[in-house]
PDB file of N, CA and C in Angstrom:
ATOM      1  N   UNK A   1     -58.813  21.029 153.888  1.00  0.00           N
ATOM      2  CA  UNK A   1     -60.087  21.685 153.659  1.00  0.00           C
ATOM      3  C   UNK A   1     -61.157  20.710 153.178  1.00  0.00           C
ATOM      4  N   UNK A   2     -60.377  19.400 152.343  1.00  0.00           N
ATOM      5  CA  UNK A   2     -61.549  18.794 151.807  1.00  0.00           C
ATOM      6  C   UNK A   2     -62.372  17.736 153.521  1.00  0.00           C
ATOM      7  N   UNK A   3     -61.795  18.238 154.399  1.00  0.00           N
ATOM      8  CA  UNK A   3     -62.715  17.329 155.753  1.00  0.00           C
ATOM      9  C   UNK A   3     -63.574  17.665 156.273  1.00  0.00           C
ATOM     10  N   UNK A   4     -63.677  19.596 156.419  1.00  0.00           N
ATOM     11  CA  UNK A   4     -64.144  20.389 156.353  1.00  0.00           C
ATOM     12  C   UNK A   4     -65.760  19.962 155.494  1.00  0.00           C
ATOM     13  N   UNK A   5     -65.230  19.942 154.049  1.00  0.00           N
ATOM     14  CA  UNK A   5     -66.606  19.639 153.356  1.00  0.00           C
ATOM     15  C   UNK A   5     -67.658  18.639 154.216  1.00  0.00           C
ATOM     16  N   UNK A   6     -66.100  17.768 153.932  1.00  0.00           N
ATOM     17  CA  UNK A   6     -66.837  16.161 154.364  1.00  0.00           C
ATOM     18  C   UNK A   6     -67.702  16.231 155.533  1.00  0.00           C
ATOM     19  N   UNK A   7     -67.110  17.130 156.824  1.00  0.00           N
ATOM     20  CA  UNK A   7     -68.139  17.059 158.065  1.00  0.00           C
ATOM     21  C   UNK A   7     -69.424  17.890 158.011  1.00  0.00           C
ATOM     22  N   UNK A   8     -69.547  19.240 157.083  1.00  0.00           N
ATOM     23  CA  UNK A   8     -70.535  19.519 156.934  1.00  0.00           C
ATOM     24  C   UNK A   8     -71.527  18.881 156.086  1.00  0.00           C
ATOM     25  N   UNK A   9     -71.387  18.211 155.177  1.00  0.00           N
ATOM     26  CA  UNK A   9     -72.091  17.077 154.389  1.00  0.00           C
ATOM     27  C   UNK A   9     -72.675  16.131 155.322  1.00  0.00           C
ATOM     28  N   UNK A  10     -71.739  15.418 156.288  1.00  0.00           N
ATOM     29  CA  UNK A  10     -72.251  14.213 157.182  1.00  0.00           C
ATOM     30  C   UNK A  10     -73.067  15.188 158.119  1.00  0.00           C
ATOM     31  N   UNK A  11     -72.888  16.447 158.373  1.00  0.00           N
ATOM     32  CA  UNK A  11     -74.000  17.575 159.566  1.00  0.00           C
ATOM     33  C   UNK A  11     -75.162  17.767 158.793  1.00  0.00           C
ATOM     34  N   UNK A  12     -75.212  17.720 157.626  1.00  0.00           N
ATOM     35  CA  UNK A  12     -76.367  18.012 156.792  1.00  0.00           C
ATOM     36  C   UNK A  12     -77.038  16.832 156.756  1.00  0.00           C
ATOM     37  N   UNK A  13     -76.450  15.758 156.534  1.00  0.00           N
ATOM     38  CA  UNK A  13     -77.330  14.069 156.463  1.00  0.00           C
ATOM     39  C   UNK A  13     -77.941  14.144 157.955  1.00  0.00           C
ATOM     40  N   UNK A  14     -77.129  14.249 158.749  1.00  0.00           N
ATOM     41  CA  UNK A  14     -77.884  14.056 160.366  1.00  0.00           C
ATOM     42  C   UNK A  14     -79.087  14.890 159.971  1.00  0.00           C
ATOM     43  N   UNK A  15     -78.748  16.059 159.593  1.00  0.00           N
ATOM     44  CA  UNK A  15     -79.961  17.431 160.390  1.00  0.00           C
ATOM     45  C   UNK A  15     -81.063  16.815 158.909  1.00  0.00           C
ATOM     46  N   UNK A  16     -81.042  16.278 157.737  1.00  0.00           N
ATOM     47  CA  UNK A  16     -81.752  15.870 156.613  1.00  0.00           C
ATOM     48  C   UNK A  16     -82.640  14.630 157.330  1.00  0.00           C
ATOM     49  N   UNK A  17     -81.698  14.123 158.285  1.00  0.00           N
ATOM     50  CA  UNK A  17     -83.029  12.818 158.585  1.00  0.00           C
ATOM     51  C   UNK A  17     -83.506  13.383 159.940  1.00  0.00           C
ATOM     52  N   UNK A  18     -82.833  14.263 160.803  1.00  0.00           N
ATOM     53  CA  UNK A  18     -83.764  14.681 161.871  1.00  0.00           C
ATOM     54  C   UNK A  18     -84.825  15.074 161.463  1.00  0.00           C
ATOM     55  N   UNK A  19     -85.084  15.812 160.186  1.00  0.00           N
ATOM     56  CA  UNK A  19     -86.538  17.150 159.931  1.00  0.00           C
ATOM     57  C   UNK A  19     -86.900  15.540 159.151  1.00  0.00           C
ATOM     58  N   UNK A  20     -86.647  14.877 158.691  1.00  0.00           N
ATOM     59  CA  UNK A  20     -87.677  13.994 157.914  1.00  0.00           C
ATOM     60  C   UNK A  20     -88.478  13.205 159.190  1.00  0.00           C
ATOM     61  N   UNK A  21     -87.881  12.706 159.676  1.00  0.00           N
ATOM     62  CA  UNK A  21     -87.981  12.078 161.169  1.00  0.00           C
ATOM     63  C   UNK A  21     -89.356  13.243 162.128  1.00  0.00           C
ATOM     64  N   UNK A  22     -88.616  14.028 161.764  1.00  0.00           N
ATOM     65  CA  UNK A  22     -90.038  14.944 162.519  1.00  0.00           C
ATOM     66  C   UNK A  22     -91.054  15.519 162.199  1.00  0.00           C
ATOM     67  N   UNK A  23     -91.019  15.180 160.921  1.00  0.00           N
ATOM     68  CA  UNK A  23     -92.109  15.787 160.180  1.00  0.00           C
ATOM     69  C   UNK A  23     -93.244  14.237 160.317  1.00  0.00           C
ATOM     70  N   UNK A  24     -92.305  13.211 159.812  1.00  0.00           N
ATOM     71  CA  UNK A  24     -92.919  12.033 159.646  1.00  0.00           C
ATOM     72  C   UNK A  24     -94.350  11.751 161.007  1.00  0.00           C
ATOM     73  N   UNK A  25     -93.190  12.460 161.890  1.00  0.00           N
ATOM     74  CA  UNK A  25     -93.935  12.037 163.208  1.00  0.00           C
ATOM     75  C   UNK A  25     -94.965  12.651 163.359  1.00  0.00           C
ATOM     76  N   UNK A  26     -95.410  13.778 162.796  1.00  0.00           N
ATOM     77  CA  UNK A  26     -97.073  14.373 162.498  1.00  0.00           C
ATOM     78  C   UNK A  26     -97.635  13.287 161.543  1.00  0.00           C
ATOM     79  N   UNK A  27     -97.428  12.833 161.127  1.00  0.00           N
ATOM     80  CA  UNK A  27     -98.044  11.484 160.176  1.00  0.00           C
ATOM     81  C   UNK A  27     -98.016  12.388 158.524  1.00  0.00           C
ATOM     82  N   UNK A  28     -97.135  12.999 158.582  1.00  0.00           N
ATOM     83  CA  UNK A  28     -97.483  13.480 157.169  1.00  0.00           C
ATOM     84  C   UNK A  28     -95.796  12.995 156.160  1.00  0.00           C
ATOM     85  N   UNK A  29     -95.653  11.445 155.546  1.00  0.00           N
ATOM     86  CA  UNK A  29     -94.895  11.176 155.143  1.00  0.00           C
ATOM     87  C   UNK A  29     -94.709  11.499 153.561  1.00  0.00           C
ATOM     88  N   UNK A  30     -95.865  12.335 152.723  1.00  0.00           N
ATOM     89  CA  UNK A  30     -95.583  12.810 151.532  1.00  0.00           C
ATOM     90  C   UNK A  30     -94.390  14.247 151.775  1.00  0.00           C
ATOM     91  N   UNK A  31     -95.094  15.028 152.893  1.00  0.00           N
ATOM     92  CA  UNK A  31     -94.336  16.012 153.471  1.00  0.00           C
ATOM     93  C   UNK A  31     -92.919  15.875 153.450  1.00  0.00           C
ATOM     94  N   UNK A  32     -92.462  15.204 154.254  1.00  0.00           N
ATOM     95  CA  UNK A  32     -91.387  15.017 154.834  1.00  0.00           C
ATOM     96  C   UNK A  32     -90.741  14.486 153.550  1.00  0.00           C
ATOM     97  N   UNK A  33     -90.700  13.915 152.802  1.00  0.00           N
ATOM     98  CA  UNK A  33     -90.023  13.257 151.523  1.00  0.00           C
ATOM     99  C   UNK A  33     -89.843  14.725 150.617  1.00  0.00           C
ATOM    100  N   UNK A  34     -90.418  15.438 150.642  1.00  0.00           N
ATOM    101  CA  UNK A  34     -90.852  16.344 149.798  1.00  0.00           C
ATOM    102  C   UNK A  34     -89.645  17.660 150.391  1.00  0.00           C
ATOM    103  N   UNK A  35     -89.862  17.430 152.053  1.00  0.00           N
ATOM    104  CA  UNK A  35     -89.054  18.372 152.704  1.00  0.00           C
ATOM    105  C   UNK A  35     -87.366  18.094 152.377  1.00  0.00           C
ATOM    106  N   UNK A  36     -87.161  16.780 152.746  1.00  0.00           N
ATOM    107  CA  UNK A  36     -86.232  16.341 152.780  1.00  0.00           C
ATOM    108  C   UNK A  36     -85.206  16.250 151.669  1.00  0.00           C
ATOM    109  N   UNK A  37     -85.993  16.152 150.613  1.00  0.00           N
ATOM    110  CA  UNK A  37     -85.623  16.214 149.086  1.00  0.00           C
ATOM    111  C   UNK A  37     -85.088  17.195 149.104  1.00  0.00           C
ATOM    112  N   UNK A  38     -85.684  18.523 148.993  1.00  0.00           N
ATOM    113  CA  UNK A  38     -85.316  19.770 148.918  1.00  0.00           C
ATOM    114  C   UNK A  38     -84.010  19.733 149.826  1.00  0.00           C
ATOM    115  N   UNK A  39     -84.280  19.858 150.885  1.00  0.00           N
ATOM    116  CA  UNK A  39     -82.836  19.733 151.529  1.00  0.00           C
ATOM    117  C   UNK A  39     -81.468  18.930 151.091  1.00  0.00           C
ATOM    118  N   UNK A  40     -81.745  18.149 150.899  1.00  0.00           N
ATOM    119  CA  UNK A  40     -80.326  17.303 150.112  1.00  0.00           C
ATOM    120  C   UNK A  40     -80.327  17.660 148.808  1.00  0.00           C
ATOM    121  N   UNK A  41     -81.139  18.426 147.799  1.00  0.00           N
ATOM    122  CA  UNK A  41     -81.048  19.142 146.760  1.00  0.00           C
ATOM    123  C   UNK A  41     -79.659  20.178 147.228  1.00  0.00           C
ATOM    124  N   UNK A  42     -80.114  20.915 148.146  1.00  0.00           N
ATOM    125  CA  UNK A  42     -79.665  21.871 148.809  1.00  0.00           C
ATOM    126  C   UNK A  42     -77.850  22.014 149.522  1.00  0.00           C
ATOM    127  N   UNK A  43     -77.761  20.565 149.954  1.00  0.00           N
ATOM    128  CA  UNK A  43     -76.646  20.275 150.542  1.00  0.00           C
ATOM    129  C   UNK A  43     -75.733  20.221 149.485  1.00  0.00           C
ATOM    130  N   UNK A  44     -76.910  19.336 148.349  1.00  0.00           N
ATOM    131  CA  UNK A  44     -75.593  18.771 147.108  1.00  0.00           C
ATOM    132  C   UNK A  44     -74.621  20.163 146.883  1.00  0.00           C
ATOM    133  N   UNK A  45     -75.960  21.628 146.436  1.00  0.00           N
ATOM    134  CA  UNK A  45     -75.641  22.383 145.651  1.00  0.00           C
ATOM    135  C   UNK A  45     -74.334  23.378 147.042  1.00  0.00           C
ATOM    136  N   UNK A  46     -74.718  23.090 148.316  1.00  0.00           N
ATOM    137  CA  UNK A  46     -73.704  23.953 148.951  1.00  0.00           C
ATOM    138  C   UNK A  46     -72.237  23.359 149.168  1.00  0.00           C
ATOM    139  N   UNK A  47     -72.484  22.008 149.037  1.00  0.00           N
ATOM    140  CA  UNK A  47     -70.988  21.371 148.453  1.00  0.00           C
ATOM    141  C   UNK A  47     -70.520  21.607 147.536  1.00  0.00           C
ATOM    142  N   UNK A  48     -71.208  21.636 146.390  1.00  0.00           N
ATOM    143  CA  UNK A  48     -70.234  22.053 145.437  1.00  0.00           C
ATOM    144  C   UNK A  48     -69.766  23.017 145.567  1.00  0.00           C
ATOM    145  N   UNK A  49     -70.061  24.294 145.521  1.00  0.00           N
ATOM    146  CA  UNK A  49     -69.568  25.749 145.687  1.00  0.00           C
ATOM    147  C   UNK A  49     -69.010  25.530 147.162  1.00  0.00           C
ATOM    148  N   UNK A  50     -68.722  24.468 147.844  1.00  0.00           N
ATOM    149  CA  UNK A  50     -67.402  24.794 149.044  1.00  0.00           C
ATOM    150  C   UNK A  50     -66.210  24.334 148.054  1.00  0.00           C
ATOM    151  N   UNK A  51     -66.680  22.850 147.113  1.00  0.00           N
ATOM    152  CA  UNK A  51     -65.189  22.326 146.767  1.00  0.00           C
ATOM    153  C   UNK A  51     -64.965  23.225 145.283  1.00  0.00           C
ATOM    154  N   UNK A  52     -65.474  24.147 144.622  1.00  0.00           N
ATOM    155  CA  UNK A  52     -65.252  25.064 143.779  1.00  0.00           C
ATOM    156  C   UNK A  52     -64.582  26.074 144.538  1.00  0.00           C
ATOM    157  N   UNK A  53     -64.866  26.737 145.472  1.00  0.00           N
ATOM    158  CA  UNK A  53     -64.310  27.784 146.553  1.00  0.00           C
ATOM    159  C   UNK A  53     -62.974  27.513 146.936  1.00  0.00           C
ATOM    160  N   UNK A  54     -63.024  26.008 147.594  1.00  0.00           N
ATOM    161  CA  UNK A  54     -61.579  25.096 147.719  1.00  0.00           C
ATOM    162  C   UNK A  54     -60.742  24.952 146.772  1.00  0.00           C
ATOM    163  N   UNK A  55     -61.009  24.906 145.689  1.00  0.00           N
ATOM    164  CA  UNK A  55     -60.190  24.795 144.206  1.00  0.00           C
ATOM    165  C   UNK A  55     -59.795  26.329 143.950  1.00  0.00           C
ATOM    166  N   UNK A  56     -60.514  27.356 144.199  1.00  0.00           N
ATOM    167  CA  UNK A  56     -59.815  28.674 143.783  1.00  0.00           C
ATOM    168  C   UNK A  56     -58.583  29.078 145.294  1.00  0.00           C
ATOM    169  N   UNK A  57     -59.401  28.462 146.087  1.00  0.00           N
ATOM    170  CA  UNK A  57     -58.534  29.363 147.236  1.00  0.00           C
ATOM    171  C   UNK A  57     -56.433  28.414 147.442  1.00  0.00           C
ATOM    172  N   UNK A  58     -56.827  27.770 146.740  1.00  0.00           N
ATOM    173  CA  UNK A  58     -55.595  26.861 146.907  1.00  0.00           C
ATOM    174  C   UNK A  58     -54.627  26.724 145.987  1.00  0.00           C
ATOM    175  N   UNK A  59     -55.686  27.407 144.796  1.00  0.00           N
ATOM    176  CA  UNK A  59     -54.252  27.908 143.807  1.00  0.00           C
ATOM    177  C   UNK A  59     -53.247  29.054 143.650  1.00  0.00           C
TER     178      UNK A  59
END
């Protein structure tokens, strides 16, 4: 289960620099830092509650 995490984490980094990447490309690079942030805020917090989820379901 913990690979599971791992590939949605590395799906979240891809899809975290695609939207920075495309935002950038309107020329608005405060944006995109701002967007992007939030999002890997976001990833951190949905990893944890997979490997908390993983820790209950396995005991």
């Amino acid at each position: 289960m913990y690979s599971t995490t791992a590939q949605i984490a590395i799906a979240a980094g891809v899809a975290i620099v695609v939207v920075f990447f495309a935002i950038d490309s309107i020329g608005a690079v405060r944006l995109a830092s701002l967007a992007t942030s939030a999002l890997f805020v976001q990833s951190i917090i949905a990893c944890a509650v997979f490997l908390t989820w993983m820790r209950r379901v396995t005991r």
